[in-house]
C-alpha atoms as a PDB file:
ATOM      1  CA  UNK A   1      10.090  95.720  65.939  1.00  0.00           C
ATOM      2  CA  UNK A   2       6.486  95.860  67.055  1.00  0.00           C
ATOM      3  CA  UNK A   3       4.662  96.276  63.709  1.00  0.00           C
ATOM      4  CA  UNK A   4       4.771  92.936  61.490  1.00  0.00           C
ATOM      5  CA  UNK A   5       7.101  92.722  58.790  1.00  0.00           C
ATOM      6  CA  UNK A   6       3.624  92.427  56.499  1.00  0.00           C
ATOM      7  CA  UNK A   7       2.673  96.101  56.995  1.00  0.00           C
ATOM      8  CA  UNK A   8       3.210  98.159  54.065  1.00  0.00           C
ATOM      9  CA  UNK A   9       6.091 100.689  55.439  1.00  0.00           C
ATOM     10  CA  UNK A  10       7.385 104.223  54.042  1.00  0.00           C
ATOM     11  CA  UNK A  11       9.776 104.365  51.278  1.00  0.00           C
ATOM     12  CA  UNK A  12      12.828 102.878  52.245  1.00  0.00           C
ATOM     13  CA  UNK A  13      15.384 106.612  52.776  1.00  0.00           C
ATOM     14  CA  UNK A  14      17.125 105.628  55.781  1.00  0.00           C
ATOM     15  CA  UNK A  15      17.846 101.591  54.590  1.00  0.00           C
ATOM     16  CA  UNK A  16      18.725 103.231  51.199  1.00  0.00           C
ATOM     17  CA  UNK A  17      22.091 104.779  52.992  1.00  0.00           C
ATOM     18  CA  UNK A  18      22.209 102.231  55.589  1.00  0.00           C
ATOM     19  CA  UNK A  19      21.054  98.826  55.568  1.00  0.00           C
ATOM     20  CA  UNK A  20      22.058  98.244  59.438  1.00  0.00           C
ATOM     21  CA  UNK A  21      18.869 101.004  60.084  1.00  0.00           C
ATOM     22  CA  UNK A  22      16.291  98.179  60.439  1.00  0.00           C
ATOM     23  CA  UNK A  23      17.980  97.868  63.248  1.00  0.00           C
ATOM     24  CA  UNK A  24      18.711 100.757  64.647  1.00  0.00           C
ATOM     25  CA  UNK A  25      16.200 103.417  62.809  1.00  0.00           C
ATOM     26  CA  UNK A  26      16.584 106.782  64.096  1.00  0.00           C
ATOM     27  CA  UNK A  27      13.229 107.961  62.700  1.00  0.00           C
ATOM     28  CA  UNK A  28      11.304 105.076  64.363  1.00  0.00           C
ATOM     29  CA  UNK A  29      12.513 104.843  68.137  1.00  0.00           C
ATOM     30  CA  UNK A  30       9.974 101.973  68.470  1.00  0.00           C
ATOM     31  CA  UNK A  31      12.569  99.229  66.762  1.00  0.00           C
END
């Protein structure tokens, strides 16, 4: 979780289907 919580992000797919992928985020190996 480098990038602030501020920055406007991409829509949403991935928390859409799971909400537990701002955690673990598959397309952003970064978090």
């Amino acid at each position: 979780s480098e990038a602030p919580s501020w920055i406007p992000r991409p829509p949403p797919r991935s928390h859409a289907a799971r909400p537990q992928s701002r955690i673990k985020d598959p397309f952003k190996p970064s978090i």
